[in-house]
Every structure is written in C-alpha cells, then in structure tokens.
Protein backbone atom coordinates (compact mmCIF):
# COMPACT_ATOMS: atom_id res chain seq x y z
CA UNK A 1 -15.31 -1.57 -11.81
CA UNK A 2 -18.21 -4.62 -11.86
CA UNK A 3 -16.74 -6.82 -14.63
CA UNK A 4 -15.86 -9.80 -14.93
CA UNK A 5 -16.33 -12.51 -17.09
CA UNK A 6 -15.80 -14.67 -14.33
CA UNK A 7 -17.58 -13.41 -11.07
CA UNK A 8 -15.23 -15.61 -9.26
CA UNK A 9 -12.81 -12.75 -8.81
CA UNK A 10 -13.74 -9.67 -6.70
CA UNK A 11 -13.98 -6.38 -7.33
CA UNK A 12 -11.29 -4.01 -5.18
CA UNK A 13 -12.53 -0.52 -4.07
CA UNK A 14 -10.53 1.89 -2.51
CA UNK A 15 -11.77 3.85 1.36
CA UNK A 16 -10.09 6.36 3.22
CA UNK A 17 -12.84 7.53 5.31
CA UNK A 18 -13.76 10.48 2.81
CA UNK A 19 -16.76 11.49 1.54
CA UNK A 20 -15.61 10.51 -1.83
CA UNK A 21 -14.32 7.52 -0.96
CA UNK A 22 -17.83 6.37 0.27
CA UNK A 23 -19.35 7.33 -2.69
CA UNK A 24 -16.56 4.92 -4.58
CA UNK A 25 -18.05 2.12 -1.94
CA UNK A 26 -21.65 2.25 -2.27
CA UNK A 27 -21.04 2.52 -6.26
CA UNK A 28 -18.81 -0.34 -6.14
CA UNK A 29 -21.05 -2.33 -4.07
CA UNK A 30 -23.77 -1.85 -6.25
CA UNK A 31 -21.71 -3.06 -9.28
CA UNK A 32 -20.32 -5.95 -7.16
CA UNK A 33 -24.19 -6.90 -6.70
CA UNK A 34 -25.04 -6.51 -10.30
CA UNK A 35 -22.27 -8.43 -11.50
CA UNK A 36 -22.66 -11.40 -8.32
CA UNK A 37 -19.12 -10.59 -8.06
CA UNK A 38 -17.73 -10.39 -4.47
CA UNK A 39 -16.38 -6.72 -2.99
CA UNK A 40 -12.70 -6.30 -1.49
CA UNK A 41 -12.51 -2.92 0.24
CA UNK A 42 -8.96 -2.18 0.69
CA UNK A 43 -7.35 0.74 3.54
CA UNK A 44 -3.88 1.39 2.20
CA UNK A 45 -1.88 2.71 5.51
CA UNK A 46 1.11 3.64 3.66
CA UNK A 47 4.06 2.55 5.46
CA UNK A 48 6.13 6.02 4.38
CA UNK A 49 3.24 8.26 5.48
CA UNK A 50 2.19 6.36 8.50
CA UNK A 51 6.34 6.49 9.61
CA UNK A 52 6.19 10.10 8.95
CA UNK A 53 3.49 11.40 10.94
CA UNK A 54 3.37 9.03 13.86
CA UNK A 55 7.54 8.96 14.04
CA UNK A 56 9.94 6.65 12.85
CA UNK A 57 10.71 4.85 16.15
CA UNK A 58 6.52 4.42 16.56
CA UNK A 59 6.07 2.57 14.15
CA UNK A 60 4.35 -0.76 14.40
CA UNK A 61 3.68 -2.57 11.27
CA UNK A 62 1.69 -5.34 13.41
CA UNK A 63 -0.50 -2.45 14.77
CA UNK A 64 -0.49 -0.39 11.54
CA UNK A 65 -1.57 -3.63 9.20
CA UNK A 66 -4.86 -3.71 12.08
CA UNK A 67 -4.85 -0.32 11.72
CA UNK A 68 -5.33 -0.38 8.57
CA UNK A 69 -7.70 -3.25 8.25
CA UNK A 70 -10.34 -1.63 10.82
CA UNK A 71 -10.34 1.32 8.81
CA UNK A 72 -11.04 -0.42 5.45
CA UNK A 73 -14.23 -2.60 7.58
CA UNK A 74 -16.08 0.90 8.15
CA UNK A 75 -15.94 0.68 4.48
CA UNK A 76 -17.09 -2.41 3.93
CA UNK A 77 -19.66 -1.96 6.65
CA UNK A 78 -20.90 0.40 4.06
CA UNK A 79 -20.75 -1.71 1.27
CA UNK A 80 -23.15 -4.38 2.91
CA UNK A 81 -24.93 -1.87 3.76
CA UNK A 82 -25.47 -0.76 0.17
CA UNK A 83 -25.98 -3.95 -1.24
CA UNK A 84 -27.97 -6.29 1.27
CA UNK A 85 -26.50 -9.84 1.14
CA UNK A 86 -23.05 -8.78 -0.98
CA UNK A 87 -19.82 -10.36 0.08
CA UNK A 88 -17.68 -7.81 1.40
CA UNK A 89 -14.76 -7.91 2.64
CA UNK A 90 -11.64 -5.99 4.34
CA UNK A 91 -8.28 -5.47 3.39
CA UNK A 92 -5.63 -3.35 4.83
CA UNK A 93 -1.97 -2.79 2.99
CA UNK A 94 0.99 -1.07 4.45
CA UNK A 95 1.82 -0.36 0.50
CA UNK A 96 0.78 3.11 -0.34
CA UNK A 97 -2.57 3.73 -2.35
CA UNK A 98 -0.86 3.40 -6.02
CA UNK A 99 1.06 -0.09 -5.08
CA UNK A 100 -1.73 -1.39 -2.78
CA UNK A 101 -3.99 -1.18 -5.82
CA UNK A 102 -1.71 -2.03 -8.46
CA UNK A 103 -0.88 -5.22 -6.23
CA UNK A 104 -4.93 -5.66 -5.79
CA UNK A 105 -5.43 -5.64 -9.65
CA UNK A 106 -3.81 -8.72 -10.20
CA UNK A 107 -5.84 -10.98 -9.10
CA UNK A 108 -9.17 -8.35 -9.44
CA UNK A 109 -12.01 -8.34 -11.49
CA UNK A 110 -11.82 -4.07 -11.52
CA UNK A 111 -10.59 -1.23 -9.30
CA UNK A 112 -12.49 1.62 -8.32
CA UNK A 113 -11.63 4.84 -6.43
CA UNK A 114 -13.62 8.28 -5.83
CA UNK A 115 -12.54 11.60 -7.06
CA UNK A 116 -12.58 13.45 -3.38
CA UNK A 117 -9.88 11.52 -1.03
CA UNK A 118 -8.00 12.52 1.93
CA UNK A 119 -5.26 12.72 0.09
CA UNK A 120 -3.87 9.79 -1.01
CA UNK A 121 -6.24 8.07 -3.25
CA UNK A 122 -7.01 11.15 -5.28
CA UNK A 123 -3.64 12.22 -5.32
CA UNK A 124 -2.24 9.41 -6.73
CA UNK A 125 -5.12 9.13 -9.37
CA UNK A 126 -5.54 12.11 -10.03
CA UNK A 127 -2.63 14.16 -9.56
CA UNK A 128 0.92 14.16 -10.83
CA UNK A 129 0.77 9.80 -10.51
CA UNK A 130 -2.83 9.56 -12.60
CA UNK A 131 -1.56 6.69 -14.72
CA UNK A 132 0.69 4.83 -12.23
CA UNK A 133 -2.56 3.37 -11.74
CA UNK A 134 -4.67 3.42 -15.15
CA UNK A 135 -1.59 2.95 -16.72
CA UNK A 136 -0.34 -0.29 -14.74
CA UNK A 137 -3.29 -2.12 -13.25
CA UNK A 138 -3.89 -5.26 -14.71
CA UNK A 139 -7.40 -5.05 -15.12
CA UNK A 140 -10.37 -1.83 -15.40
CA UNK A 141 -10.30 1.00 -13.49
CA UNK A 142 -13.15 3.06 -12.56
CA UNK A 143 -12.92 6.70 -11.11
CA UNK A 144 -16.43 7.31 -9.35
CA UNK A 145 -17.28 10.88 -9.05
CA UNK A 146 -19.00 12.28 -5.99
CA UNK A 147 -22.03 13.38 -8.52
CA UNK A 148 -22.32 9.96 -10.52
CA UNK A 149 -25.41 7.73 -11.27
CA UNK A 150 -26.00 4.42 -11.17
CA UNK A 151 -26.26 2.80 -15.04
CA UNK A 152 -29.30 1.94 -15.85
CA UNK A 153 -32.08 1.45 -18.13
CA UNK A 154 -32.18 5.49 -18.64
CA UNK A 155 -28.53 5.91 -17.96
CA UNK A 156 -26.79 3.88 -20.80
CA UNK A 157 -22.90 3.13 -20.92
CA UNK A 158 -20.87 5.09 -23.13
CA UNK A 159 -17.55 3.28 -25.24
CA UNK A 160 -15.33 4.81 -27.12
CA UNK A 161 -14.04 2.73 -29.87
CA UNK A 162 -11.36 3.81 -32.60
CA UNK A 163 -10.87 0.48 -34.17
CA UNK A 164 -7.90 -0.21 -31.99
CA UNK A 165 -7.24 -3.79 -30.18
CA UNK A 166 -7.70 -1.84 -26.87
CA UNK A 167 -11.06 -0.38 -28.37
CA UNK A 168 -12.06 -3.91 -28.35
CA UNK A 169 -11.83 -4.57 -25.05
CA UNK A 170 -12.94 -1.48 -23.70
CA UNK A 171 -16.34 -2.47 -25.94
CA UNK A 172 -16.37 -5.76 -24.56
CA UNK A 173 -16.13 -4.50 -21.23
CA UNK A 174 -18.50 -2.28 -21.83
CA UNK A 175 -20.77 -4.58 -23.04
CA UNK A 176 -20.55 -6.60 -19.88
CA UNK A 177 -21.21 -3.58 -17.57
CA UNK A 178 -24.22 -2.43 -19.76
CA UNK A 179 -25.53 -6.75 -19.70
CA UNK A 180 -25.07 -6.35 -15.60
CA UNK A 181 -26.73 -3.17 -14.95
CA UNK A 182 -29.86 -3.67 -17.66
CA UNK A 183 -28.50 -0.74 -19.63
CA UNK A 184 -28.24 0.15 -23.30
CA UNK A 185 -24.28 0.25 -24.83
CA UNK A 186 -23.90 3.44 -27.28
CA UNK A 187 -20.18 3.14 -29.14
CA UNK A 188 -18.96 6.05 -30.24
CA UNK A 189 -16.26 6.82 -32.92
CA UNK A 190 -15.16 10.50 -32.67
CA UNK A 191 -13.41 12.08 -36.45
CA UNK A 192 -12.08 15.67 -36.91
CA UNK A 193 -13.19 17.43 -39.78
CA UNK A 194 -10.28 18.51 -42.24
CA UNK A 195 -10.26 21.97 -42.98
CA UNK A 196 -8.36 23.96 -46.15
CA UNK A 197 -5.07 24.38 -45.91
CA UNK A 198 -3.62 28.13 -45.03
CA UNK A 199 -3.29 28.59 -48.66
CA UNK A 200 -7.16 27.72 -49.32
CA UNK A 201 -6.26 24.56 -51.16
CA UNK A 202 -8.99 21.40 -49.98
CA UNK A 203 -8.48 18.55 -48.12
CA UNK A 204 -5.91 15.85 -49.89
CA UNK A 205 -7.81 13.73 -51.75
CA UNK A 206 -11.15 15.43 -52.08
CA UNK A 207 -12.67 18.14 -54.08
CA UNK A 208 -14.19 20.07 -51.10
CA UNK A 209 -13.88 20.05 -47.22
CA UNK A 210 -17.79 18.64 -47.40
CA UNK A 211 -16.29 15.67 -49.25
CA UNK A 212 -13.82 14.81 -46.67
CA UNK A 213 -16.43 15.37 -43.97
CA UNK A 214 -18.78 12.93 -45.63
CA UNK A 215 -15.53 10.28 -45.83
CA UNK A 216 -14.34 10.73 -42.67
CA UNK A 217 -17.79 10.06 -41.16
CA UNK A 218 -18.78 7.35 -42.99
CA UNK A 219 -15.17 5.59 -41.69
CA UNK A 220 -16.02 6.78 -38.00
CA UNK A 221 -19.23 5.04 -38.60
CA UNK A 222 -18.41 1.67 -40.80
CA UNK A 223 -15.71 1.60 -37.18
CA UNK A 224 -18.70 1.97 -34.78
CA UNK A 225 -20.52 -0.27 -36.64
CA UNK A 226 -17.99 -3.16 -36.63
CA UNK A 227 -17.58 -2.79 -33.00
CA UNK A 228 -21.42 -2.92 -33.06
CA UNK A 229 -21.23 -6.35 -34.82
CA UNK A 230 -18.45 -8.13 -32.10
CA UNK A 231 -20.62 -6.66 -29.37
CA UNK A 232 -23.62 -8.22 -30.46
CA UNK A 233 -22.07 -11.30 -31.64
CA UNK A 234 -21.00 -11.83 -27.89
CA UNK A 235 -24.53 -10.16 -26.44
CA UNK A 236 -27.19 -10.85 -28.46
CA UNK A 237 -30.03 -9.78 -26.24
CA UNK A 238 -28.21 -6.36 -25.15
CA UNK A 239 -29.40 -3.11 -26.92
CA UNK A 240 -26.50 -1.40 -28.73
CA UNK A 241 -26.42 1.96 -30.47
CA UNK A 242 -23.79 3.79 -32.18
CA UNK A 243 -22.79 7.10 -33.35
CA UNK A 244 -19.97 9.56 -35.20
CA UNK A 245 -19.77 12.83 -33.52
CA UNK A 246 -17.04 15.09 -35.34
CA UNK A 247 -14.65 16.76 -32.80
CA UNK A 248 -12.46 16.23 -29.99
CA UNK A 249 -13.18 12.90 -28.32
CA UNK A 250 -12.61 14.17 -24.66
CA UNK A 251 -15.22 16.45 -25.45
CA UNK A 252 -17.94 14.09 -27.48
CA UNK A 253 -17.65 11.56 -24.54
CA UNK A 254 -18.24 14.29 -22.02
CA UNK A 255 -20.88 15.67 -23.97
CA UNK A 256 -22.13 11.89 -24.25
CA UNK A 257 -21.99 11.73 -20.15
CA UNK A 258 -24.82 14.34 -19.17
CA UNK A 259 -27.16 11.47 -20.23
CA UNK A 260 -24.86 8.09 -19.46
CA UNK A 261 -24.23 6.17 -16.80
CA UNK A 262 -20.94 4.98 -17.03
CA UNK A 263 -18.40 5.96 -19.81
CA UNK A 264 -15.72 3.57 -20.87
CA UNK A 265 -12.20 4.25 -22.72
CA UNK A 266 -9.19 1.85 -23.53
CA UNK A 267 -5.48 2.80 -22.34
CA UNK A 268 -4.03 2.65 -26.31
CA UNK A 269 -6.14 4.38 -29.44
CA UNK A 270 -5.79 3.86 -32.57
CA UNK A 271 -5.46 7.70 -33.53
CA UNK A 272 -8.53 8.98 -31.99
CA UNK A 273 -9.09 7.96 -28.52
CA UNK A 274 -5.98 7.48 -26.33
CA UNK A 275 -3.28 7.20 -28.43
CA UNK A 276 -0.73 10.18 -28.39
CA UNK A 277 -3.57 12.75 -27.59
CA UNK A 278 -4.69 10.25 -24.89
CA UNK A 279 -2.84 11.94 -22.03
CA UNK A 280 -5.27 14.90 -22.47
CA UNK A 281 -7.86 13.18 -23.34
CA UNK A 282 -8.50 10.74 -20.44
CA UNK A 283 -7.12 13.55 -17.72
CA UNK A 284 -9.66 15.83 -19.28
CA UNK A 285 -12.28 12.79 -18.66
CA UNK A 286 -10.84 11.57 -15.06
CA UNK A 287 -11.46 15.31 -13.82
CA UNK A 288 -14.48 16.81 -15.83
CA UNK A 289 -16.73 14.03 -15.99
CA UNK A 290 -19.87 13.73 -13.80
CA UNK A 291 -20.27 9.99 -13.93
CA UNK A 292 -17.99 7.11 -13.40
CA UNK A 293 -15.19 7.23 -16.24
CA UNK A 294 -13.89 3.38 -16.90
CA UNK A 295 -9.96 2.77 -18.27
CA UNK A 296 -9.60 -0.93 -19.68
CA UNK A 297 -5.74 -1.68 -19.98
C-alpha cells in the first residue's frame, strides 16, 4: 500500500474489472496521493488462462499484452479519477496475477489488491495461494476490502508489534502510512493469560494466575512501549498510542479494526503475531477484516 520512504517508486494495484478490484483502485489512488507516490495499475492476462479459454492456436501474445494493457487503463482511468492530478499509469502482464505482482514488487513501493475479484486476484490471495503473494513480495501488501475506510484523523492505523525484527518494520511502516494520511498510530502487543494447570497447580513461576496476568501484561506493554519509543524517535510530530489486550491477536486486531483505518502486521512474529500461529492468524485477518489489512515482509 502508500509507503515509501522514497516516493520515487510507485505504488502497484491490481484491476480486473470487478467491483472489488475498483475499490482496491480508488483506495490505492488515494494512498498514492497521500504519499506523492506515483500509481501503477497492472491487468495480469495470464498467459495459461487466456490460452485456455480463447484456444491454444488463438493465441496472440502481441494482442493479449494490448489486451491486457487496455484493460488495466479503465483502471487507471479510475485512479485519476479518484485522485485529481495523480500519476497513473497502465500495465498489462501475460504472467498470471501471483507472478505479475510478485514481479511488480520488486521495484514497488507496496501492492494492493481487493477482496472481491473475478477470479484471479482473489483467488490467488485469498485462496489456496494466499501467501505466494504476502509471503514473497518484496515489499507491503495491502488487501482492500470492499467495506474499508480511508485512514484518517478518526480512523487511526493499527500495528501489531511482538518485539520481533519484522514487528519493527511493520511499525515503521505503519508509522509512515499513519504520517501520510494525518492519522494517529496505536501499537498493540497481544499476551495470553496462563491459566492452572489440569491438576490446579498455578502458573510456573508465580503464586497465582493474577500474578502471571499482571507479568505478562506489563511485558506486552514495556514491548509496545519500546516500539512506541523507535516510532517516535523516527516521527516526532505523529501521535502514537499503545495498548496490551490479553487474547488471541487475530482477534484483538479485529476487534481493534471496527474503529481503524488501516491495520498493519509483519510476515515473522516473535511468538505472538505471525510466527507459527501466523498462518491463522493473518488468514483470519485477510478474510474477516472490514478495513484494509497491511503484510510488511
């Protein structure tokens, strides 16, 4: 999504034509805008797909690249028409959606894509291939929602941080989409409460499960708070809040989203975030959230 430290580089959204994937443009080319980045909109024919439904011994590649391209300029169309003055441009790619945009992200500031495709862009993010994607791109990825906001000054963005290297940069990057869109940055460390044992016996190391509750929180928060410090370090002038909800942290960002505009995880945790329970925890995100969900590699 918008981010770069350098606005130099562009910002590559995905268009089929779908609802969804308009949605994905117009909240791209608002980021783009925010950010003074320039917008790549990029029609990925798929070379297999196109071969199979049109007939091997149709296909064109010269015609199917143009193809292609046209299709991705109605998109960008739309982009300049969200964002009066953006640069926009149009890409096509006889790659299919996955390796057009993992290709893109090279040299890309951010991806985005909507939720609601034809087909192909929300099958391969969101289906069996979610993380050939979030998993491989060499730079953010932002799924967009057909019911997400705009961040803003009432719609803050939401990081989770777990005091992992990857936390970092998903609160830096954070941090730079909250400076570009005027909005507050809330970090959030998420801790699980340790209950007795089956045998009724406390919590290692404590004399009650309250004890551990207090500990674990107060570590969840002295994390938070750390981030906190790098952020502001960095940002002086943006607003930063943090907090230590116990539970699940699929479910404390998603909580987090009715009032956020844009939530933001990294691809490796540190226990809490998107390390082994990760795979749950960002599907859980990429499919239930209402706003714009943000994976930093």
């Amino acid at each position: 999504m918008t981010q770069p430290a350098s606005t130099s580089r562009p910002l590559v959204v995905g268009y089929d034509g779908s609802d969804g994937a308009e949605k994905a443009v117009r909240w791209a080319a608002a980021a783009a805008a925010h950010a003074g980045a320039p917008l790549v909109v990029l029609h990925a024919a798929d070379r297999i797909q196109y071969a199979h439904d049109a007939g091997v011994g149709i296909w064109d590649p010269t015609k199917a690249l143009e193809s292609s391209r046209k299709a991705a300029e109605a998109g960008a169309r739309i982009a300049r028409e969200q964002a009066s003055g953006l640069e926009a441009t149009a890409r096509g790619s006889l790659l299919g959606p996955r390796q057009a945009l993992d290709e893109a992200s090279a040299g890309a500031a951010g991806v985005v894509v909507g939720t609601r495709g034809l087909g192909r862009v929300r099958s391969t993010l969101l289906g069996a291939t979610a993380y050939g994607v979030t998993g491989h791109a060499r730079c953010p990825v932002t799924v967009v929602p057909s019911s997400a906001r705009l961040p803003g000054p009432d719609a803050p963005v939401v990081v989770g941080v777990d005091g992992s290297v990857s936390a970092e940069r998903a609160a830096e990057s954070g941090a730079q989409q909250a400076a570009a869109w005027g909005a507050r940055l809330h970090l959030m460390t998420c801790w699980k409460k340790a209950d007795k044992d089956p045998w009724g016996i406390d919590p290692a190391g404590f004399d009650s499960e309250e004890d551990a509750a207090r500990a674990f929180e107060e570590a969840a928060l002295k994390i938070a708070d750390e981030a906190k410090s790098r952020v502001v370090e960095q940002h002086p002038d943006l607003e930063v809040t943090t907090s230590a909800p116990s539970g699940r942290a699929d479910e404390a960002l998603l909580d987090a989203s009715s009032e956020a505009g844009l939530l933001v995880v990294g691809t490796r945790g540190g226990g809490g975030w998107l390390s082994s329970e990760h795979g749950s925890t960002s599907r859980n995100l990429l499919h239930l959230s209402k706003v714009a969900v943000q994976i930093v590699p």
